[in-house]
C-alpha atoms as a PDB file:
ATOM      1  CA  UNK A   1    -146.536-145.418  50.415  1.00  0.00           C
ATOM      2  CA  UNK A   2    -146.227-141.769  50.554  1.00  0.00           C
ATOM      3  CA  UNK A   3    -142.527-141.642  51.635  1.00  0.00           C
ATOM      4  CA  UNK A   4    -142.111-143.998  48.818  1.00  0.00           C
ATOM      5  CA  UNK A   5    -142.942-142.150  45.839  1.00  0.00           C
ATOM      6  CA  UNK A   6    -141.549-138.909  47.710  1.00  0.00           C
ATOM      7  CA  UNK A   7    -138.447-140.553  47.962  1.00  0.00           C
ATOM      8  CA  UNK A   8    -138.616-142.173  43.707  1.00  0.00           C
ATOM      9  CA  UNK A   9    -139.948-138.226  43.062  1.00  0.00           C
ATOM     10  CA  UNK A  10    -136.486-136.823  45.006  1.00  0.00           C
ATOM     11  CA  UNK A  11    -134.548-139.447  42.774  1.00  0.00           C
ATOM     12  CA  UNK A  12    -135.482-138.721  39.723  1.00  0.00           C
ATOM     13  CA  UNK A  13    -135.342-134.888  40.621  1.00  0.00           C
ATOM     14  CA  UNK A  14    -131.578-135.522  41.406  1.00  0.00           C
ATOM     15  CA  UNK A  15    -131.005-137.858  38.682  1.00  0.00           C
ATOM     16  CA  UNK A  16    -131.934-135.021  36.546  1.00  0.00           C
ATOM     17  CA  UNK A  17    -129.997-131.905  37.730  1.00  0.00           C
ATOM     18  CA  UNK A  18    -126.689-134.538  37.733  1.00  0.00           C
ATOM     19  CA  UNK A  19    -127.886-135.042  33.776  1.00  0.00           C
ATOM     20  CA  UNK A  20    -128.260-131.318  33.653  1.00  0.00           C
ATOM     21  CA  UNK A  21    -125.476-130.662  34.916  1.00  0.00           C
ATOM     22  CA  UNK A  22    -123.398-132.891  32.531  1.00  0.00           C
ATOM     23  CA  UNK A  23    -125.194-132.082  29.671  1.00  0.00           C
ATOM     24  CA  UNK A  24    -122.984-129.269  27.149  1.00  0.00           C
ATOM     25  CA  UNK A  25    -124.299-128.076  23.893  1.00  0.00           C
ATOM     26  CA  UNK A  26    -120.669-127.479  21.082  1.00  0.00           C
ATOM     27  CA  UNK A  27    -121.623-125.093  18.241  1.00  0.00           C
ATOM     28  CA  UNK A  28    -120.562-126.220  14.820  1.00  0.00           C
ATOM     29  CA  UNK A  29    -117.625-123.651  14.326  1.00  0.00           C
ATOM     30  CA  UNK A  30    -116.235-125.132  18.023  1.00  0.00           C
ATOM     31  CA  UNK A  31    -114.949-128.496  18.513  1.00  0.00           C
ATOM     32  CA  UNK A  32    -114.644-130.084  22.399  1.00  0.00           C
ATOM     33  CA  UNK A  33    -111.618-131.316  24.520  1.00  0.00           C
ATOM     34  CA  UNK A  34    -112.767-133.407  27.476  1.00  0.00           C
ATOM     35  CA  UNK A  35    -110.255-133.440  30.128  1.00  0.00           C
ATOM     36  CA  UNK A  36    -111.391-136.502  32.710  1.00  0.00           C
ATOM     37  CA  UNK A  37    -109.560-135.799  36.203  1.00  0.00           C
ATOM     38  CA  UNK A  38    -107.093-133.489  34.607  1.00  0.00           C
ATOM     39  CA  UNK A  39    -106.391-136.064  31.737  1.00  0.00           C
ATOM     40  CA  UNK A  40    -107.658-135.086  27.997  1.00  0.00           C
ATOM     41  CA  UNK A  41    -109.530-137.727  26.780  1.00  0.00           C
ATOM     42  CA  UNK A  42    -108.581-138.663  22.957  1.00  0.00           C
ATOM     43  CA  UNK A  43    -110.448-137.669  19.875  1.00  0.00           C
ATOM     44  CA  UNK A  44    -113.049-134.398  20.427  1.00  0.00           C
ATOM     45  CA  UNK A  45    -116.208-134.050  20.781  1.00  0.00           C
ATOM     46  CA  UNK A  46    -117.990-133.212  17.593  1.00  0.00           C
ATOM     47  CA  UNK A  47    -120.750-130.283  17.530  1.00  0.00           C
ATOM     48  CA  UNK A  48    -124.490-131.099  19.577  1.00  0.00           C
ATOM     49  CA  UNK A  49    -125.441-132.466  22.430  1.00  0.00           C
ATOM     50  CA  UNK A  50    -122.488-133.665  24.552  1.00  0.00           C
ATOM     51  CA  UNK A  51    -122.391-135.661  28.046  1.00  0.00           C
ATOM     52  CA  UNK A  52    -119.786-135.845  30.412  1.00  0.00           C
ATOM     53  CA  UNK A  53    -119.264-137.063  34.096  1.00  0.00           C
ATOM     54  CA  UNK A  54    -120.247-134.883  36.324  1.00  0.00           C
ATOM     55  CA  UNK A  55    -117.437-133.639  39.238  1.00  0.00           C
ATOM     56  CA  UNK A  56    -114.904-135.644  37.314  1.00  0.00           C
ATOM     57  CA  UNK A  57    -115.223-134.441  33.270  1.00  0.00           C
ATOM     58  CA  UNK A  58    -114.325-130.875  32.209  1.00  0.00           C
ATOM     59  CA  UNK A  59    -114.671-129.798  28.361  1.00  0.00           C
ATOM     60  CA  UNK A  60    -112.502-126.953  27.023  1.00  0.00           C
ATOM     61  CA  UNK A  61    -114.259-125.559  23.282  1.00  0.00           C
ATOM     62  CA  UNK A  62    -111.636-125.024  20.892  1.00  0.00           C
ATOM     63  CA  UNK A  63    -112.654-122.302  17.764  1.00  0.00           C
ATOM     64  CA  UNK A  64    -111.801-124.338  14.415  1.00  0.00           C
ATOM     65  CA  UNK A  65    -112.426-121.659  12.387  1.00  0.00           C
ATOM     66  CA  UNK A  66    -110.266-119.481   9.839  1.00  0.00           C
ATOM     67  CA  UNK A  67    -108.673-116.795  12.000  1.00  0.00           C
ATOM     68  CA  UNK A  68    -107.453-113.517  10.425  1.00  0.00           C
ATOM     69  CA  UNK A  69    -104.498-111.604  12.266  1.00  0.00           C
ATOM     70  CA  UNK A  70    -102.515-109.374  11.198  1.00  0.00           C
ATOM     71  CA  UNK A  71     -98.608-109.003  11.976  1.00  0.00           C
ATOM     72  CA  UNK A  72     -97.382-105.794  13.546  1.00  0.00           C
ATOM     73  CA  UNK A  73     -94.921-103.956  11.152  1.00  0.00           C
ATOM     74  CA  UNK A  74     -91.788-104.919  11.197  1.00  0.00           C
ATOM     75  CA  UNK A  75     -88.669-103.089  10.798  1.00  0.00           C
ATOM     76  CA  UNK A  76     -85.875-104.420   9.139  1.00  0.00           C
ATOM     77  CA  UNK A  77     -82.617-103.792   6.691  1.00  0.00           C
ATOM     78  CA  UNK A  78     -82.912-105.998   3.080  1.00  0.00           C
ATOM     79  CA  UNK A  79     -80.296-108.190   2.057  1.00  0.00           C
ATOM     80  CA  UNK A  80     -78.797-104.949  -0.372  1.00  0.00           C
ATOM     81  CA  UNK A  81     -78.674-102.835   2.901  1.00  0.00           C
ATOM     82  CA  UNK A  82     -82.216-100.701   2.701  1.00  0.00           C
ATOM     83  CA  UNK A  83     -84.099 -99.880   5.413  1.00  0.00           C
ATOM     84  CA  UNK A  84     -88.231-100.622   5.325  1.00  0.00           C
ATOM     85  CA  UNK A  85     -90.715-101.662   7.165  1.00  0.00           C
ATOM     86  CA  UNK A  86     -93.164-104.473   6.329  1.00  0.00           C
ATOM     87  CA  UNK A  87     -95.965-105.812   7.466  1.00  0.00           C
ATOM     88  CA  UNK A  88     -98.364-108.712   6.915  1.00  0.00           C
ATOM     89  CA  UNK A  89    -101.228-111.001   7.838  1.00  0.00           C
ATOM     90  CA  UNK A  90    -101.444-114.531   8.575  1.00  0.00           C
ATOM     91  CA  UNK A  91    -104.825-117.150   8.049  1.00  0.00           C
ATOM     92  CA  UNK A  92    -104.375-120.407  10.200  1.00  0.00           C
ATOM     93  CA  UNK A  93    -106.995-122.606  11.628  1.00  0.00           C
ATOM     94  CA  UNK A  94    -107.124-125.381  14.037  1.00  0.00           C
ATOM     95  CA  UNK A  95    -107.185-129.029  12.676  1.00  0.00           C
ATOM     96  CA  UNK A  96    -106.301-130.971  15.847  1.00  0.00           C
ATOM     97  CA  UNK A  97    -108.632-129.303  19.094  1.00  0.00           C
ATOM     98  CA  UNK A  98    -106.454-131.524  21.097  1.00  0.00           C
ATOM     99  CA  UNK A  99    -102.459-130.944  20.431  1.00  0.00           C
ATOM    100  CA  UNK A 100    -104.220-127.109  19.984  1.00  0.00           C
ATOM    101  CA  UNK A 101    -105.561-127.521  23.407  1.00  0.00           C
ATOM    102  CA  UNK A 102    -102.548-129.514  25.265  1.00  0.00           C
ATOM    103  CA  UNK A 103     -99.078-128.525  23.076  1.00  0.00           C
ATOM    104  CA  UNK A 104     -99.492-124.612  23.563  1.00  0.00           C
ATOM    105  CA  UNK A 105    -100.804-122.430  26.200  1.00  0.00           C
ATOM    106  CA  UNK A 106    -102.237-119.828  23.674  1.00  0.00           C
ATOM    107  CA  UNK A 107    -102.165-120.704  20.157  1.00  0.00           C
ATOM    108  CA  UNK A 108    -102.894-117.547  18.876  1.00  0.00           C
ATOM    109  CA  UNK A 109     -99.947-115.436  20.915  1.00  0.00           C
ATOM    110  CA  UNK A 110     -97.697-117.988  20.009  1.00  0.00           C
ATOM    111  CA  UNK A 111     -98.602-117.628  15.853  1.00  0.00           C
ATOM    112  CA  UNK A 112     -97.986-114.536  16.109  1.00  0.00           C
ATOM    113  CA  UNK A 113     -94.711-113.983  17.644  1.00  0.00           C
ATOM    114  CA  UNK A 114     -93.403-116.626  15.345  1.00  0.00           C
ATOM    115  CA  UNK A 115     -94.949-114.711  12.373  1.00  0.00           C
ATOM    116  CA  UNK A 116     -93.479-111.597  13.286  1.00  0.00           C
ATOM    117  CA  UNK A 117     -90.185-113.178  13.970  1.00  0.00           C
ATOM    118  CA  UNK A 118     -90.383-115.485  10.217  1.00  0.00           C
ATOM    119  CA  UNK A 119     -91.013-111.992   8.823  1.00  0.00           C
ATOM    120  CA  UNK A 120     -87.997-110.374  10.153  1.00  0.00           C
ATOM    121  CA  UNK A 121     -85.644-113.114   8.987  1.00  0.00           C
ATOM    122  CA  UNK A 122     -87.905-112.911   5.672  1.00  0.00           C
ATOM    123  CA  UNK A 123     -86.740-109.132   5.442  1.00  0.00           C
ATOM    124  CA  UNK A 124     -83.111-110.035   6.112  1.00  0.00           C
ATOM    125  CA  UNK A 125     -82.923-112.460   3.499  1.00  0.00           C
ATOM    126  CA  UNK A 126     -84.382-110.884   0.952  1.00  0.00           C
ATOM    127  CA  UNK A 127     -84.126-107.909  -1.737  1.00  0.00           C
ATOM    128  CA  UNK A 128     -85.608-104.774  -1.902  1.00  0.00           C
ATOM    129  CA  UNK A 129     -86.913-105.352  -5.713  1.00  0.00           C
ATOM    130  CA  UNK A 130     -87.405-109.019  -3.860  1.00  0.00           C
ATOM    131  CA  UNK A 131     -89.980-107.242  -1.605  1.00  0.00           C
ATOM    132  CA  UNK A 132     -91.896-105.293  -4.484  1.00  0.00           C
ATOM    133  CA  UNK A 133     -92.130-107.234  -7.572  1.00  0.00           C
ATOM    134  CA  UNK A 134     -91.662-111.134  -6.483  1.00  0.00           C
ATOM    135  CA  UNK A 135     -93.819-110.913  -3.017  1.00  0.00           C
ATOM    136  CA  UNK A 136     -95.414-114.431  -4.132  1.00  0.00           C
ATOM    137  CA  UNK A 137     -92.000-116.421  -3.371  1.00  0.00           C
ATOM    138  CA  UNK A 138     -91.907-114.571  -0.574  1.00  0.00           C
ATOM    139  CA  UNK A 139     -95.403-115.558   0.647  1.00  0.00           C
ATOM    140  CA  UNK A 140     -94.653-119.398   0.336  1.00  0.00           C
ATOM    141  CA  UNK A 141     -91.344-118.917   2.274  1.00  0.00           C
ATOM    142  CA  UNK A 142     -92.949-117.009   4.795  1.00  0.00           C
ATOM    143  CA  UNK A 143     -95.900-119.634   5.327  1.00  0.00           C
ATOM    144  CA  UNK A 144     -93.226-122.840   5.141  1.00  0.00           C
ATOM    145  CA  UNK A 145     -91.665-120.762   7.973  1.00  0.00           C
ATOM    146  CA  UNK A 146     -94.166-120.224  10.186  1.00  0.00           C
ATOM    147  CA  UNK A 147     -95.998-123.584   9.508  1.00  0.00           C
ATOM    148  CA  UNK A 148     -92.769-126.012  10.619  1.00  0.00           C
ATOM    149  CA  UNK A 149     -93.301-124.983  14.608  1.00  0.00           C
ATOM    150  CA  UNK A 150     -97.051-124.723  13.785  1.00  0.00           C
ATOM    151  CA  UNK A 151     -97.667-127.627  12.851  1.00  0.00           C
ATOM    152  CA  UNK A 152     -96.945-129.767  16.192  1.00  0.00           C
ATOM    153  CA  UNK A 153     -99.081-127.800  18.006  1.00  0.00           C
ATOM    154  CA  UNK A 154    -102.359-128.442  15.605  1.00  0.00           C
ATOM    155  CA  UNK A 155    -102.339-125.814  13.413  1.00  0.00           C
ATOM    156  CA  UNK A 156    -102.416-125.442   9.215  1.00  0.00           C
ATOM    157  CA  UNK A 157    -101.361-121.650   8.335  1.00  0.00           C
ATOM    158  CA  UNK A 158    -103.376-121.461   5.348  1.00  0.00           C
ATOM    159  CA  UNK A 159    -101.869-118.019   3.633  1.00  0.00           C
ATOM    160  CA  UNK A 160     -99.497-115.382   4.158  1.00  0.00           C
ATOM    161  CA  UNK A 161     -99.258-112.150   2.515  1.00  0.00           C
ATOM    162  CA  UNK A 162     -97.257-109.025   2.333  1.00  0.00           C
ATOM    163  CA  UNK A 163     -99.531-106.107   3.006  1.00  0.00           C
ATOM    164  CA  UNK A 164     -97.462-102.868   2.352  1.00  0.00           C
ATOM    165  CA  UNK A 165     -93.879-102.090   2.534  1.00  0.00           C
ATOM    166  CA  UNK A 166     -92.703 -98.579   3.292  1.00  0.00           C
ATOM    167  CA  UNK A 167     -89.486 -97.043   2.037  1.00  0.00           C
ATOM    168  CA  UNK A 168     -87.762 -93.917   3.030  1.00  0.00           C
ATOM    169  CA  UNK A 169     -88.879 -91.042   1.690  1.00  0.00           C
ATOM    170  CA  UNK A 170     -85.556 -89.993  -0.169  1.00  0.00           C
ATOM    171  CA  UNK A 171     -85.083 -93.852  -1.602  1.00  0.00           C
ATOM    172  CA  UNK A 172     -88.986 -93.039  -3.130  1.00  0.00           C
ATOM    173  CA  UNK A 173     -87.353 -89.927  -4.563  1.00  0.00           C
ATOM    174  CA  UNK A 174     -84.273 -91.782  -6.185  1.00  0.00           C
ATOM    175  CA  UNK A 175     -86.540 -94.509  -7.604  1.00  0.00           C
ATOM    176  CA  UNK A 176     -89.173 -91.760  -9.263  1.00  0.00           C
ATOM    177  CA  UNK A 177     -86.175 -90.741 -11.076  1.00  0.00           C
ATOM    178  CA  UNK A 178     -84.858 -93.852 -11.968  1.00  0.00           C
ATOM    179  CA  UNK A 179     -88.131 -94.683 -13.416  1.00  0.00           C
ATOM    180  CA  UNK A 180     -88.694 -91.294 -15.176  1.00  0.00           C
ATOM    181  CA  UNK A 181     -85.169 -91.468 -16.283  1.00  0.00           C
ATOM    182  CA  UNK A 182     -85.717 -95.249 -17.973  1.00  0.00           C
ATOM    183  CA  UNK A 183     -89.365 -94.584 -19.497  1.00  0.00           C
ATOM    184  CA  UNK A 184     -87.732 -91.364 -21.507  1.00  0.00           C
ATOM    185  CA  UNK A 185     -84.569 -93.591 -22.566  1.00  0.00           C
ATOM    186  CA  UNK A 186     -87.889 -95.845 -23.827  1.00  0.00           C
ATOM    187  CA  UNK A 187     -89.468 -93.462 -25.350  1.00  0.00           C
ATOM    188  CA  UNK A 188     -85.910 -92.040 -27.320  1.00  0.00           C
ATOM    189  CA  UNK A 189     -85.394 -95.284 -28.344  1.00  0.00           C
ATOM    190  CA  UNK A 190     -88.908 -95.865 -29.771  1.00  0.00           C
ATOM    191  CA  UNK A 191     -88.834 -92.540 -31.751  1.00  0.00           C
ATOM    192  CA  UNK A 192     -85.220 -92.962 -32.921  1.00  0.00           C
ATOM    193  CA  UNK A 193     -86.451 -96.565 -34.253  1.00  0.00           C
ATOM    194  CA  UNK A 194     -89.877 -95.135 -36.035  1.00  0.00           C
ATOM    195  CA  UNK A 195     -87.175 -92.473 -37.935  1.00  0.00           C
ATOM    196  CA  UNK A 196     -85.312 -95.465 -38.977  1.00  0.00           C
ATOM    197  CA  UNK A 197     -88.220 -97.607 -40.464  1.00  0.00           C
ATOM    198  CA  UNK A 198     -89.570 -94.479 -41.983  1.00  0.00           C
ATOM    199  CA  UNK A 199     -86.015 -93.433 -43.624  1.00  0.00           C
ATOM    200  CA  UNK A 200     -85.748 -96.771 -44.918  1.00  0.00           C
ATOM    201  CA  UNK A 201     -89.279 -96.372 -46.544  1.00  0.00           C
ATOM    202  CA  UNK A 202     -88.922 -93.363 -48.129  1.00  0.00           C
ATOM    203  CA  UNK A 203     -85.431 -94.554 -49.182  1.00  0.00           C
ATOM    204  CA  UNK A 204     -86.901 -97.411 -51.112  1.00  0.00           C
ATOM    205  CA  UNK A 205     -89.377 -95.160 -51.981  1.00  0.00           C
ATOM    206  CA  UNK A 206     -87.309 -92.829 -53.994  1.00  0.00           C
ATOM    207  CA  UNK A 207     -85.737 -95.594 -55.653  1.00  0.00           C
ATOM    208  CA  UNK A 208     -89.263 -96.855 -56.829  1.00  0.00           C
ATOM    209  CA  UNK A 209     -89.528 -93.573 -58.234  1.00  0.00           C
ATOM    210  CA  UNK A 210     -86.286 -92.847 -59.626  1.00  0.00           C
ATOM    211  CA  UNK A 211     -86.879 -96.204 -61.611  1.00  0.00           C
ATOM    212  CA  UNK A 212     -90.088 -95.237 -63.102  1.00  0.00           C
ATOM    213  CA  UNK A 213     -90.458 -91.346 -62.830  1.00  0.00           C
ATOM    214  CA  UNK A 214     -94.641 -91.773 -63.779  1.00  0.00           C
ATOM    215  CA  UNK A 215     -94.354 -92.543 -60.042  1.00  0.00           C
ATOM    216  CA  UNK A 216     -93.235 -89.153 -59.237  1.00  0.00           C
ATOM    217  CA  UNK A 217     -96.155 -88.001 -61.175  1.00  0.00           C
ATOM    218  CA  UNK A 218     -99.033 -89.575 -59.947  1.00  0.00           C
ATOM    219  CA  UNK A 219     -97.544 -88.045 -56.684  1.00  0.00           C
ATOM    220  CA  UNK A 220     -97.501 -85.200 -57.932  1.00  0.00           C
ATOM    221  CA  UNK A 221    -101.539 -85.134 -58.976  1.00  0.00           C
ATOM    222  CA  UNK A 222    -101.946 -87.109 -55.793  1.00  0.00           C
ATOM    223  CA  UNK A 223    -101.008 -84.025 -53.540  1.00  0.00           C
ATOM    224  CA  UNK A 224    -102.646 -81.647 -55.800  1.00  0.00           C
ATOM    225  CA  UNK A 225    -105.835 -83.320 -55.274  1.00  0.00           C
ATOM    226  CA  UNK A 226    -105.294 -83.396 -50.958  1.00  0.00           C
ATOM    227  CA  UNK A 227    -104.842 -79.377 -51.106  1.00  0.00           C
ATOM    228  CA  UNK A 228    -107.545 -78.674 -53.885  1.00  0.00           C
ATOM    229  CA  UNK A 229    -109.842 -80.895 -50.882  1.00  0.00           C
ATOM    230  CA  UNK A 230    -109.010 -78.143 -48.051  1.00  0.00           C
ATOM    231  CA  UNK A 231    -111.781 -75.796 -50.260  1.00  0.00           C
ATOM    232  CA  UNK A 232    -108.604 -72.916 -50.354  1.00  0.00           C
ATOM    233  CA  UNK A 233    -108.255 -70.193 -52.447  1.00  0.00           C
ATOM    234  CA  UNK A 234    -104.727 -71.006 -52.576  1.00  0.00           C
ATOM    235  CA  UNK A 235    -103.254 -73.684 -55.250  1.00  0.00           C
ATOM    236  CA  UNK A 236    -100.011 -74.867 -53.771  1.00  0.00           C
ATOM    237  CA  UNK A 237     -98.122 -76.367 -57.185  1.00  0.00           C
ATOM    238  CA  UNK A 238     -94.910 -78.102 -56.349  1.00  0.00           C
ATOM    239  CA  UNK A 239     -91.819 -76.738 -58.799  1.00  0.00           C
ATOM    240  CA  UNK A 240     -89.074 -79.445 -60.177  1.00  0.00           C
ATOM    241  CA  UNK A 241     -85.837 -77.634 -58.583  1.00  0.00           C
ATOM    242  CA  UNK A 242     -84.025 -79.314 -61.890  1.00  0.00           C
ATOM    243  CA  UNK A 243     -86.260 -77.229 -64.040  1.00  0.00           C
ATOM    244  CA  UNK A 244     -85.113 -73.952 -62.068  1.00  0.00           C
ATOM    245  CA  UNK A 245     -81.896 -74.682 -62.661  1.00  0.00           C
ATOM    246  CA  UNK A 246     -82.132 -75.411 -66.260  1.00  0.00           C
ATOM    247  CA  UNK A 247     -83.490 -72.023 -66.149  1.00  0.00           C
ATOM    248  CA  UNK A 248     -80.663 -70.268 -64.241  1.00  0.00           C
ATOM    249  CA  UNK A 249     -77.878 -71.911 -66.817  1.00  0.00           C
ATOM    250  CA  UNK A 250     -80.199 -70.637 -69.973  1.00  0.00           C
ATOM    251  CA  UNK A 251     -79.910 -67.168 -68.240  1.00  0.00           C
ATOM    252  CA  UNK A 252     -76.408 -67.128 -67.694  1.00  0.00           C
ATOM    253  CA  UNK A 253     -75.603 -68.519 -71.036  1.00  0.00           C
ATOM    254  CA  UNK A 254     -77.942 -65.768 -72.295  1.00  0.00           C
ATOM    255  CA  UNK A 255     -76.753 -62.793 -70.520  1.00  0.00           C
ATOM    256  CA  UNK A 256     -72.928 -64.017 -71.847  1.00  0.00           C
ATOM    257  CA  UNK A 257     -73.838 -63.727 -75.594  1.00  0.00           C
ATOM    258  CA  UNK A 258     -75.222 -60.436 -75.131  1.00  0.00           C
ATOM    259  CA  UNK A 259     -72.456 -58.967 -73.656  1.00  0.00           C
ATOM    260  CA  UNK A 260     -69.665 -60.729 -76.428  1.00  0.00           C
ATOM    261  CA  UNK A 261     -72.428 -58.926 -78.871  1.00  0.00           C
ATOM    262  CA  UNK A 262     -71.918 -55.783 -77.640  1.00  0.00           C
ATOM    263  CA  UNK A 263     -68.234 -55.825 -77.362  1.00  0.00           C
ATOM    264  CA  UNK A 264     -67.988 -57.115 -80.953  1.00  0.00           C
ATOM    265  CA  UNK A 265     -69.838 -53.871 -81.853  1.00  0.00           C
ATOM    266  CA  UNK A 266     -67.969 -51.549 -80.062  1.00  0.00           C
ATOM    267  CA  UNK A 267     -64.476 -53.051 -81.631  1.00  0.00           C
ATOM    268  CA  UNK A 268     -66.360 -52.761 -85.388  1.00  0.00           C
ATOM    269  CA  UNK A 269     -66.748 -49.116 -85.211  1.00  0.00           C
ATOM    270  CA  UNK A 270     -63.672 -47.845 -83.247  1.00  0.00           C
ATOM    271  CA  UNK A 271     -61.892 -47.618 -86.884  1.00  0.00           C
ATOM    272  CA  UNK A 272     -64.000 -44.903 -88.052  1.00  0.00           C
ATOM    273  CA  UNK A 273     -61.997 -41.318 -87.795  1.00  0.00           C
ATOM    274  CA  UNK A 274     -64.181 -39.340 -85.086  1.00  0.00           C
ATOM    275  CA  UNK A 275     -64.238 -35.397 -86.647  1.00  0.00           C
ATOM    276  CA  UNK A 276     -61.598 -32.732 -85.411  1.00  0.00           C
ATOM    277  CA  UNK A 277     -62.830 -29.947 -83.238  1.00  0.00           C
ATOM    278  CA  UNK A 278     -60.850 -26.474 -83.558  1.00  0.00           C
ATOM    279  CA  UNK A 279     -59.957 -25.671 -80.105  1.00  0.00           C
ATOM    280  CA  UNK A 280     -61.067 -21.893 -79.897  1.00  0.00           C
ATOM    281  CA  UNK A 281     -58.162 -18.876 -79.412  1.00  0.00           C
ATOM    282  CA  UNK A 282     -57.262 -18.793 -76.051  1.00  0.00           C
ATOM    283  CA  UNK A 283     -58.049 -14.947 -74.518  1.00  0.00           C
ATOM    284  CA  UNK A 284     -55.231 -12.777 -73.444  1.00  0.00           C
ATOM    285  CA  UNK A 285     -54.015 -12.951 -70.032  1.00  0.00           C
ATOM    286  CA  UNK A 286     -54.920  -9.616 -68.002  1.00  0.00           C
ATOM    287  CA  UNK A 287     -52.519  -8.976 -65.285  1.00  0.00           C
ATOM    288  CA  UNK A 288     -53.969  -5.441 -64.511  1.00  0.00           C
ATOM    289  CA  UNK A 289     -56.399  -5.046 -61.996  1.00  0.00           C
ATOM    290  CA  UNK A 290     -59.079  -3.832 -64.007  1.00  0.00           C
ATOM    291  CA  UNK A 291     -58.860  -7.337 -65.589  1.00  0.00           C
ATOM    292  CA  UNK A 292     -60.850  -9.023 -62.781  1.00  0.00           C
ATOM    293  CA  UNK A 293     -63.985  -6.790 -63.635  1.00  0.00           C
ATOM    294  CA  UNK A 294     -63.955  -7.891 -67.055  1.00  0.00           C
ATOM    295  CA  UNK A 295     -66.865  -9.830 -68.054  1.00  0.00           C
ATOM    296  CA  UNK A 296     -66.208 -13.848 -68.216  1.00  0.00           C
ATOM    297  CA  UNK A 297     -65.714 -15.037 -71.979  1.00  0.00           C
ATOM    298  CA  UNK A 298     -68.346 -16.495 -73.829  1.00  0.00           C
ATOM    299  CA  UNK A 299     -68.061 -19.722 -75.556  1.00  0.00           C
ATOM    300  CA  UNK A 300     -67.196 -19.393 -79.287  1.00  0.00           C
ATOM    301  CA  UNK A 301     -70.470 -19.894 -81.364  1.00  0.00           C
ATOM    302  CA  UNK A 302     -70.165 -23.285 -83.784  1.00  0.00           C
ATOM    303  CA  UNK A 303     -70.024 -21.298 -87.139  1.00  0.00           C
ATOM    304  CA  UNK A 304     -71.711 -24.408 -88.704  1.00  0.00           C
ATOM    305  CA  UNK A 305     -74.707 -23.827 -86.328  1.00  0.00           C
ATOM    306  CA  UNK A 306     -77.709 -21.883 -88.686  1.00  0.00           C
END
């Protein structure tokens, strides 16, 4: 009776550690490929508690989550013959554990070469204003690209994006300037159009005015009033320039009468016999030299003079 239930005890013992040994826990992120004397069993094992045979099953976990990796940078000429380098980053995850587990060797390695390759041809085939300003095309040709041999071996490439793309240092020179030189042609054309709309406002302006000249007055009091609100000792008054002319023609027309006046005056009186003077008797000539000692001659006295 003994040997008995040491021999059910030893069963049950063994029947256990063969349970344990079968016995395989898959985490929810990980999905299981059962491979039953070296053939894969179909479907996967979903996550728990998991049996398999033991000595005949193995179980190989397969990672179904979102993986992240980036793509080395890549070196390449542009379709318009500019060198850059680019590089990127790829999201893929597993949707079939099995074709993951039997079609490739390492899933991973082989995304990325093909990634780095798609983004080489991507480069080729593309522009360099391509690569900076339209980079969501790009994206969706890069994923279709990489995605066609991904998908027979399991896997869904979720997103790919262009990280950075680096230019040559004297290409970044040429576009600064390009980009200075087209924001000041901007900003030329901008003021040259505000001179425009504001000649053609004052223009119709000054024919408002010219119509109804109580216009010009009200401006006139208008600017008055925005000086006399500076609190200035100073009264600026604006003068018609009409008015200084009407001035300047008054003085010329002036400053002609006056002098037809004066020759009138002189021509009135030139008739009038202007009195004889008696020329006074010329002195002797002395020719002896005593006559350079002689006193000078004084002028003769007017007789009429009391």
């Amino acid at each position: 009776m003994d040997g008995a239930v040491v021999a059910v005890v030893v069963v049950a013992v063994f029947l256990l550690l063969v349970l344990k040994s079968g016995m395989r826990v898959v985490n929810q992120v990980e999905r299981g490929v059962v491979f039953r004397l070296g053939k894969a069993l179909p479907g996967a094992r979903q996550p728990g508690i998991t049996f398999l045979v033991p000595f005949a099953d193995r179980m190989r976990k397969v990672n179904v989550q979102v993986v992240t990796m980036p793509v080395p940078t890549q070196e390449g000429i542009t379709k318009d013959n500019v060198s850059v380098k680019v590089d990127a980053v790829v999201y893929f995850r597993v949707v079939d554990p099995v074709r993951a587990a039997i079609e490739v060797q390492d899933y991973v390695f082989a995304v990325g070469q093909v990634a780095q390759s798609s983004l080489r041809s991507i480069i080729g085939k593309s522009d360099l204003d391509d690569l900076l300003s339209d980079r969501e095309r790009l994206h969706e040709g890069l994923a279709l690209m990489i995605d066609s041999p991904a998908a027979g071996w399991g896997i869904h490439i979720d997103r790919v994006e262009i990280k950075d793309v680096q230019l040559p240092e004297s290409l970044k020179r040429s576009m600064s300037r390009q980009a200075e030189a087209e924001r000041e042609r901007r900003a030329r054309v901008i003021t040259a159009d505000g001179e425009f709309q504001a000649a053609q406002q004052l223009a119709n302006a000054s024919r408002i005015m010219s119509d109804t000249p109580e216009a010009m007055q009200l401006r006139l009091l208008q600017t008055v009033v925005e000086v006399a609100a500076e609190k200035n000792s100073t009264l600026v008054m604006p003068f018609p320039v009409e008015l200084l002319r009407y001035f300047d023609k008054a003085a010329q027309q002036f400053g002609g009468g006056a002098g037809t006046n004066s020759g009138a005056n002189s021509g009135a009186s030139a008739p009038q016999s202007a009195p004889e003077v008696t020329p006074a008797p010329a002195a002797p000539e002395l020719t002896s030299p005593e006559a350079k000692r002689l006193p000078e001659p004084r002028p003769q006295e007017d007789s009429d003079r009391p």
